[in-house]
PDB file of N, CA and C in Angstrom:
ATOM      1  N   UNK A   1    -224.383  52.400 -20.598  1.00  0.00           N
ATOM      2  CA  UNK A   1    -224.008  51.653 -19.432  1.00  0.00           C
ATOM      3  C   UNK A   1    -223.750  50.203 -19.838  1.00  0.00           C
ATOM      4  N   UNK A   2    -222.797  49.448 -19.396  1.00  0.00           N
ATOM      5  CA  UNK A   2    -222.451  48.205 -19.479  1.00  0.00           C
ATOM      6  C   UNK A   2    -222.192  47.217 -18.563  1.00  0.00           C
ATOM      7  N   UNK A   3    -222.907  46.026 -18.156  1.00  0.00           N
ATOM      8  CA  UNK A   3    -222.754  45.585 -17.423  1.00  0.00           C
ATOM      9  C   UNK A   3    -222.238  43.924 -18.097  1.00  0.00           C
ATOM     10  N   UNK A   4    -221.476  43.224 -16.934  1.00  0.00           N
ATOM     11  CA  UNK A   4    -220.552  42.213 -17.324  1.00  0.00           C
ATOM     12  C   UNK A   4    -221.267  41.000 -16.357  1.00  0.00           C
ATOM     13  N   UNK A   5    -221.699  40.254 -16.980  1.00  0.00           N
ATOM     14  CA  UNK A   5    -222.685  38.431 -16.492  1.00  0.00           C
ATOM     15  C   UNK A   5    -221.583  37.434 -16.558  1.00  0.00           C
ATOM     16  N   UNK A   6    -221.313  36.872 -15.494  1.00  0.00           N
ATOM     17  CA  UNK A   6    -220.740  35.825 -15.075  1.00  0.00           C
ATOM     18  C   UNK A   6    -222.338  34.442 -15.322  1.00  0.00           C
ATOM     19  N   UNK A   7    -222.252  33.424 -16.311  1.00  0.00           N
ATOM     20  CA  UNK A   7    -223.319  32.581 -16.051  1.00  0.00           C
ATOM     21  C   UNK A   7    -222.676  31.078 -15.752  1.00  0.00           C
ATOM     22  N   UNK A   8    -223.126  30.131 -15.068  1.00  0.00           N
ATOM     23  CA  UNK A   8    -221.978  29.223 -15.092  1.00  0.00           C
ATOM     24  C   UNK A   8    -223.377  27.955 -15.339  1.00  0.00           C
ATOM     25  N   UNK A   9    -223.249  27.375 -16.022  1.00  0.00           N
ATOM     26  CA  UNK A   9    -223.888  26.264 -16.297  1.00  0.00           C
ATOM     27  C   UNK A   9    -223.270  24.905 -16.691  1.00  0.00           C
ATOM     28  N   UNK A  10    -222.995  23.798 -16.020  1.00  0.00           N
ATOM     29  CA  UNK A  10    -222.169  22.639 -15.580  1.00  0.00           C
ATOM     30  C   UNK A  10    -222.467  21.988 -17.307  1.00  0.00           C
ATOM     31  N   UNK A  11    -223.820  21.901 -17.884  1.00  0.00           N
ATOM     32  CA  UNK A  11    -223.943  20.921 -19.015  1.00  0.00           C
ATOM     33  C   UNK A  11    -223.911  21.879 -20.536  1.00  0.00           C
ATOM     34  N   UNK A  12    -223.501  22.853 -20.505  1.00  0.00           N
ATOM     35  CA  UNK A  12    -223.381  23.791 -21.347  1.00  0.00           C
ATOM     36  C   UNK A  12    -222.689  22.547 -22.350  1.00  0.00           C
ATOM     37  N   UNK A  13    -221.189  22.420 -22.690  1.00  0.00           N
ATOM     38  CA  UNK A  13    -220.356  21.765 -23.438  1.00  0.00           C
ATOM     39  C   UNK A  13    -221.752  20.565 -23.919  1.00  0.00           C
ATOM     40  N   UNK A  14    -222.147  20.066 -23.440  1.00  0.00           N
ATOM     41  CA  UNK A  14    -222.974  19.037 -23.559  1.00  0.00           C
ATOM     42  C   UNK A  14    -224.205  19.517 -24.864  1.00  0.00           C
ATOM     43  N   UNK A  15    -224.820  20.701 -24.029  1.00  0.00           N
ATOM     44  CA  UNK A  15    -225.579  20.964 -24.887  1.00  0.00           C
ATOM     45  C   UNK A  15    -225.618  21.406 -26.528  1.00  0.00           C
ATOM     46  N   UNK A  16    -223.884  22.181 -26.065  1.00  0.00           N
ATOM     47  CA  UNK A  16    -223.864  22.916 -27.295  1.00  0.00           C
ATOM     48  C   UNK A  16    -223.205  21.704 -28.775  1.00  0.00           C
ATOM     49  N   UNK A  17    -222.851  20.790 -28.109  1.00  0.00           N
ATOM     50  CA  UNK A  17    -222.541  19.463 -29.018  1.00  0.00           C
ATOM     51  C   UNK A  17    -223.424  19.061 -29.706  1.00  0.00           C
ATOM     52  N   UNK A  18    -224.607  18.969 -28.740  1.00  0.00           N
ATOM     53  CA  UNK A  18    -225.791  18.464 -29.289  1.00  0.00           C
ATOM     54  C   UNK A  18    -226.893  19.084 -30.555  1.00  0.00           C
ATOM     55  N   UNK A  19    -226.398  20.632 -30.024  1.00  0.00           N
ATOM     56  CA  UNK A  19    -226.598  21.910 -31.056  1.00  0.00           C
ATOM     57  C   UNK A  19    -225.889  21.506 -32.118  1.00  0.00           C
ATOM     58  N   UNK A  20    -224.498  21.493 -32.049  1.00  0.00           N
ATOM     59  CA  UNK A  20    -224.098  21.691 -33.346  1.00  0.00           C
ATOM     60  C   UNK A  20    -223.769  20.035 -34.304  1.00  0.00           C
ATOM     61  N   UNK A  21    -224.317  18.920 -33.699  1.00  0.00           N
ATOM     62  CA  UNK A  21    -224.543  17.545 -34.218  1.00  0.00           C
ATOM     63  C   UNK A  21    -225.929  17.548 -34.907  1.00  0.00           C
ATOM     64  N   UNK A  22    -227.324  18.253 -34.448  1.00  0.00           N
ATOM     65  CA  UNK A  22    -228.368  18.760 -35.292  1.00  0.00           C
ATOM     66  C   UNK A  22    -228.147  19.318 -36.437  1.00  0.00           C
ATOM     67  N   UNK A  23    -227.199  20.495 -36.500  1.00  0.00           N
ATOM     68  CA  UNK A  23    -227.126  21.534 -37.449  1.00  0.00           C
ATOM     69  C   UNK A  23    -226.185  20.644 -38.481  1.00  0.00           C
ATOM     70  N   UNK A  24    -225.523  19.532 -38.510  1.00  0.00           N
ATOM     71  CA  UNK A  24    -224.858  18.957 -39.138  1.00  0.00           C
ATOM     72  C   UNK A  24    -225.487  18.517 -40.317  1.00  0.00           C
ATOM     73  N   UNK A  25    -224.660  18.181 -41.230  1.00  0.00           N
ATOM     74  CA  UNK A  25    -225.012  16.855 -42.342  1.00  0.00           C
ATOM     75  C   UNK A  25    -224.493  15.693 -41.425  1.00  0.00           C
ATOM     76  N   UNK A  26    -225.585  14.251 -42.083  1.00  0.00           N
ATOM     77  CA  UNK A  26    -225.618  13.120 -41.490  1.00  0.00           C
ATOM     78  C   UNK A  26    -223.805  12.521 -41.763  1.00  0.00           C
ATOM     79  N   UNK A  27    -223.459  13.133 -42.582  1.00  0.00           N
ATOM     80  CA  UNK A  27    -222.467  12.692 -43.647  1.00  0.00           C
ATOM     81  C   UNK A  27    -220.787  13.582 -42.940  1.00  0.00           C
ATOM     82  N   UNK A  28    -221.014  14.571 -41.972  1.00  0.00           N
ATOM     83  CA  UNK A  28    -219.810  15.269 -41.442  1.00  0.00           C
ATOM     84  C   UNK A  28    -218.854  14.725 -40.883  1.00  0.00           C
ATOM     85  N   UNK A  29    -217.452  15.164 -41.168  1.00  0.00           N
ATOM     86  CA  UNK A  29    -216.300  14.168 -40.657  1.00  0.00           C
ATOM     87  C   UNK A  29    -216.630  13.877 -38.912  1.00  0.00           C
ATOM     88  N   UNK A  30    -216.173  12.557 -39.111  1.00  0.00           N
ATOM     89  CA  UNK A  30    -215.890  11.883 -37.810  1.00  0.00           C
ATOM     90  C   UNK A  30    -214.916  13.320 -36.983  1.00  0.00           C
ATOM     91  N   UNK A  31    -215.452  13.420 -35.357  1.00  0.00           N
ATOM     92  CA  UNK A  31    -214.515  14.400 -34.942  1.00  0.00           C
ATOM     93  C   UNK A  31    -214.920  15.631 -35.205  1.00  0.00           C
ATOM     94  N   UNK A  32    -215.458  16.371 -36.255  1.00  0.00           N
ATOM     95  CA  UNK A  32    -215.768  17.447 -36.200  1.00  0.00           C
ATOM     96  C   UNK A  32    -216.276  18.585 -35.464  1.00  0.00           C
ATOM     97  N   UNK A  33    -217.557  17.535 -34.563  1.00  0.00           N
ATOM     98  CA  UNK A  33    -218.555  18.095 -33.459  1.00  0.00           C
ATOM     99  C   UNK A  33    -217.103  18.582 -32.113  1.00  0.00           C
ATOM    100  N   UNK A  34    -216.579  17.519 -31.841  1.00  0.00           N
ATOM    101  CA  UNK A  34    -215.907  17.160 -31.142  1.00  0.00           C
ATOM    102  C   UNK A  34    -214.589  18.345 -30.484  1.00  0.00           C
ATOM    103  N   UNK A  35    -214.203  18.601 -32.025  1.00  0.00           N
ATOM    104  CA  UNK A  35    -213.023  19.764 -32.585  1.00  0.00           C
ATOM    105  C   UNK A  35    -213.905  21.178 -32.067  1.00  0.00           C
ATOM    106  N   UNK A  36    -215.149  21.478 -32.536  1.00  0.00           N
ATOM    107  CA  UNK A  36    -215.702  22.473 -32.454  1.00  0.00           C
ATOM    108  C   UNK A  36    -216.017  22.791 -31.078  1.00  0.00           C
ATOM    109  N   UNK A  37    -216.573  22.013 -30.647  1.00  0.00           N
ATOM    110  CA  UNK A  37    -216.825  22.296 -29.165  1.00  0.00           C
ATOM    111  C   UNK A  37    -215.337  22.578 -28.249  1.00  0.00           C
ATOM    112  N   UNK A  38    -214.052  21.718 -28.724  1.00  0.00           N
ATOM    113  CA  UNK A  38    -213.251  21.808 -27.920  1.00  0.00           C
ATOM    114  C   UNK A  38    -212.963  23.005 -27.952  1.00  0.00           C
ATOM    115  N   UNK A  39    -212.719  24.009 -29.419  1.00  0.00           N
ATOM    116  CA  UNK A  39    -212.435  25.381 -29.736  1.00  0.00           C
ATOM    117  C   UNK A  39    -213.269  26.612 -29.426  1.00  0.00           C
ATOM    118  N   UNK A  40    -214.241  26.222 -29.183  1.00  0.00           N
ATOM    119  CA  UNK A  40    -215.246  27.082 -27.698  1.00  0.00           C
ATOM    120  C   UNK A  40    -214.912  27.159 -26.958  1.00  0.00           C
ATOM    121  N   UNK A  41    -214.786  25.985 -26.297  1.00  0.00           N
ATOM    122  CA  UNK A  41    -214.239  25.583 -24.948  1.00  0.00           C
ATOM    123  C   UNK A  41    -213.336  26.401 -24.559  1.00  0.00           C
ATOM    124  N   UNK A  42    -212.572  26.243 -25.362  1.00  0.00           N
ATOM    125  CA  UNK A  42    -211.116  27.064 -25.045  1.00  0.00           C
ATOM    126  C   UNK A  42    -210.763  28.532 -25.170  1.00  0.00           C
ATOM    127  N   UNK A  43    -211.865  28.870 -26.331  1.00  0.00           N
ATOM    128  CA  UNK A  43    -211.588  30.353 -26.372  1.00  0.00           C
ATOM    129  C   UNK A  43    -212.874  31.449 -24.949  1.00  0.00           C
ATOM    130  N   UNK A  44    -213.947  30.758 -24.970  1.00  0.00           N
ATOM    131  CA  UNK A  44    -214.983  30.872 -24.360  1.00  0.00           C
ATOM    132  C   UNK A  44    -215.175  30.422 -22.494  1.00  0.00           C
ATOM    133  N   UNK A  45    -215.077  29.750 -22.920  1.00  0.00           N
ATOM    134  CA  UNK A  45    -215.989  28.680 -21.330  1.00  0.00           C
ATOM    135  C   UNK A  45    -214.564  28.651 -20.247  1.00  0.00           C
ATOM    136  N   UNK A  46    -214.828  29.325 -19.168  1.00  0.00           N
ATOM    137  CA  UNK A  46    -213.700  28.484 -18.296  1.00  0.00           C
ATOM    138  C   UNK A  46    -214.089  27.389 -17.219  1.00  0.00           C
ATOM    139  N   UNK A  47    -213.261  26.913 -16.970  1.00  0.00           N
ATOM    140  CA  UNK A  47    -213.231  25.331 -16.497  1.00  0.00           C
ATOM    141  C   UNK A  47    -214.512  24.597 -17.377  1.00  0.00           C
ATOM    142  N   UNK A  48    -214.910  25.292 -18.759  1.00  0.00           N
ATOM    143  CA  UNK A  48    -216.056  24.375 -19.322  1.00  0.00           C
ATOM    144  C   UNK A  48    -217.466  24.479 -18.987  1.00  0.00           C
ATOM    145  N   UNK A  49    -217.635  25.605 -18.205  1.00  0.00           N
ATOM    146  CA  UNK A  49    -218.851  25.845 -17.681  1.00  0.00           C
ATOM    147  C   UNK A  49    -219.322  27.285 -17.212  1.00  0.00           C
ATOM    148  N   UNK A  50    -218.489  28.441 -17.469  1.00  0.00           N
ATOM    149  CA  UNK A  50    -218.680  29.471 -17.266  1.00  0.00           C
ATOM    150  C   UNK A  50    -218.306  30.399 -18.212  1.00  0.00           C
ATOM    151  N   UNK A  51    -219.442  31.134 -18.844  1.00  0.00           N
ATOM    152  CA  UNK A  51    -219.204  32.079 -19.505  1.00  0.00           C
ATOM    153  C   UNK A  51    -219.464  33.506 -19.168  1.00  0.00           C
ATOM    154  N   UNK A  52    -218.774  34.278 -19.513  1.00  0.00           N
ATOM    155  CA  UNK A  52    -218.822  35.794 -19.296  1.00  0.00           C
ATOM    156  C   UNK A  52    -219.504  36.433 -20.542  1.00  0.00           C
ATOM    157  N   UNK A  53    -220.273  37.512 -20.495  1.00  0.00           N
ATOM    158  CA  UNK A  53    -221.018  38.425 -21.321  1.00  0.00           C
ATOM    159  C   UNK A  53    -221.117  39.497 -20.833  1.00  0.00           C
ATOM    160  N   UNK A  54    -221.084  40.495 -21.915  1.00  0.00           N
ATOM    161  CA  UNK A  54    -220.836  41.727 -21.377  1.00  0.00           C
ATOM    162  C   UNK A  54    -222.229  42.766 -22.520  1.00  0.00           C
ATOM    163  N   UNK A  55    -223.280  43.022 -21.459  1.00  0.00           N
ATOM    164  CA  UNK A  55    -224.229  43.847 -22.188  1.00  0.00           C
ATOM    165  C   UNK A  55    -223.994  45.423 -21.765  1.00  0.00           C
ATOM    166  N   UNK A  56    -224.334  45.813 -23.204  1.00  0.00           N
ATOM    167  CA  UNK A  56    -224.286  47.342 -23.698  1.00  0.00           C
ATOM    168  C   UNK A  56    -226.167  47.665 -23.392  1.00  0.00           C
ATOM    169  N   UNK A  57    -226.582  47.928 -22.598  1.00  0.00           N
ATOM    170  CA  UNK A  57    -227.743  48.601 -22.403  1.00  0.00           C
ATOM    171  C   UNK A  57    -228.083  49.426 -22.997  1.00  0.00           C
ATOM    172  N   UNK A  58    -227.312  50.296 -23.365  1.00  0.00           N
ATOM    173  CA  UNK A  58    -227.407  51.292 -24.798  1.00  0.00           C
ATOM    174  C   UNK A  58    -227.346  51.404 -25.632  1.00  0.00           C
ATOM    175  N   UNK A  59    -226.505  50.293 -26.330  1.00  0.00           N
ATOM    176  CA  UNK A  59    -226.569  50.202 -27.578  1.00  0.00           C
ATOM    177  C   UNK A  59    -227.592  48.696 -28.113  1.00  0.00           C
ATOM    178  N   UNK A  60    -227.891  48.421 -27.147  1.00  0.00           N
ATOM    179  CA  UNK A  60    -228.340  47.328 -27.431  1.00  0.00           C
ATOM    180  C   UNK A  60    -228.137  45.869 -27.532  1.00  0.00           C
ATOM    181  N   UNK A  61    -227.028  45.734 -26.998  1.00  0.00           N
ATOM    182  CA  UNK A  61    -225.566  44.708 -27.763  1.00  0.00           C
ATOM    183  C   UNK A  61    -225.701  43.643 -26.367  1.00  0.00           C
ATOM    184  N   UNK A  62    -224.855  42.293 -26.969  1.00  0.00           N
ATOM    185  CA  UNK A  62    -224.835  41.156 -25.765  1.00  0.00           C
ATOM    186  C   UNK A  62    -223.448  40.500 -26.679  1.00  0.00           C
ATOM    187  N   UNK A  63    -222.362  40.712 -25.913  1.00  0.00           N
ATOM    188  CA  UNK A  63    -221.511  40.389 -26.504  1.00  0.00           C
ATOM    189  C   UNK A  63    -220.152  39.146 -25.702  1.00  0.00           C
ATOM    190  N   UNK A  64    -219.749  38.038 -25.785  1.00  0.00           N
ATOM    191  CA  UNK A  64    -219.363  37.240 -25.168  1.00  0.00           C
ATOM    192  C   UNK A  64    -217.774  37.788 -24.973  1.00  0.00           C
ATOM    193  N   UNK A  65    -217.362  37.535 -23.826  1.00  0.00           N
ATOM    194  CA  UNK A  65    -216.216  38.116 -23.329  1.00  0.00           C
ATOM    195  C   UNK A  65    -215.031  36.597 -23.611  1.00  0.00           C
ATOM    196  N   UNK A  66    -214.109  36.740 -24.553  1.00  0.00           N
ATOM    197  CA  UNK A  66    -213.326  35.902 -24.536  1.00  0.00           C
ATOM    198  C   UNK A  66    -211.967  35.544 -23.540  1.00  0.00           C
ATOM    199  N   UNK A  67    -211.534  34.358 -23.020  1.00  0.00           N
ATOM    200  CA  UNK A  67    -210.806  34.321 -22.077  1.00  0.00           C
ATOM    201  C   UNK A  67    -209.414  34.702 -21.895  1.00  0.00           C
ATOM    202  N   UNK A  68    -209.105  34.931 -20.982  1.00  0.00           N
ATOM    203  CA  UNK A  68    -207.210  35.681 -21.484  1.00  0.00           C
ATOM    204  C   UNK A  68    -206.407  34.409 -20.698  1.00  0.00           C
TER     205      UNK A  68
END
């Protein structure tokens, strides 16, 4: 059985910047964080704050639904 999660969280983009500015070297190009998040953004998040997931209850799986 599979069911499909609409989650919408307004500071997501925010957070996940902040995620991936931790995981950085102190030393990473200017812009980088910046680039990355935008390319989430875009393949992922609509209007930047809502993501879709789609769980497999059976198999076990949580898998992010990309945008068309």
């Amino acid at each position: 059985m599979k069911i499909i999660i609409t989650m919408k969280t307004p500071d997501i983009m925010e957070e996940i910047g902040t995620q991936i500015t931790a995981a950085l070297p102190e030393d990473a190009e200017e812009g980088l964080v910046e680039d990355m998040v935008e390319k989430l953004r875009a393949k992922w998040f609509k209007y930047g704050e809502y993501l879709a997931v789609e769980i497999d209850i059976e198999k076990g799986t949580c898998v992010g639904i990309p945008l068309k």
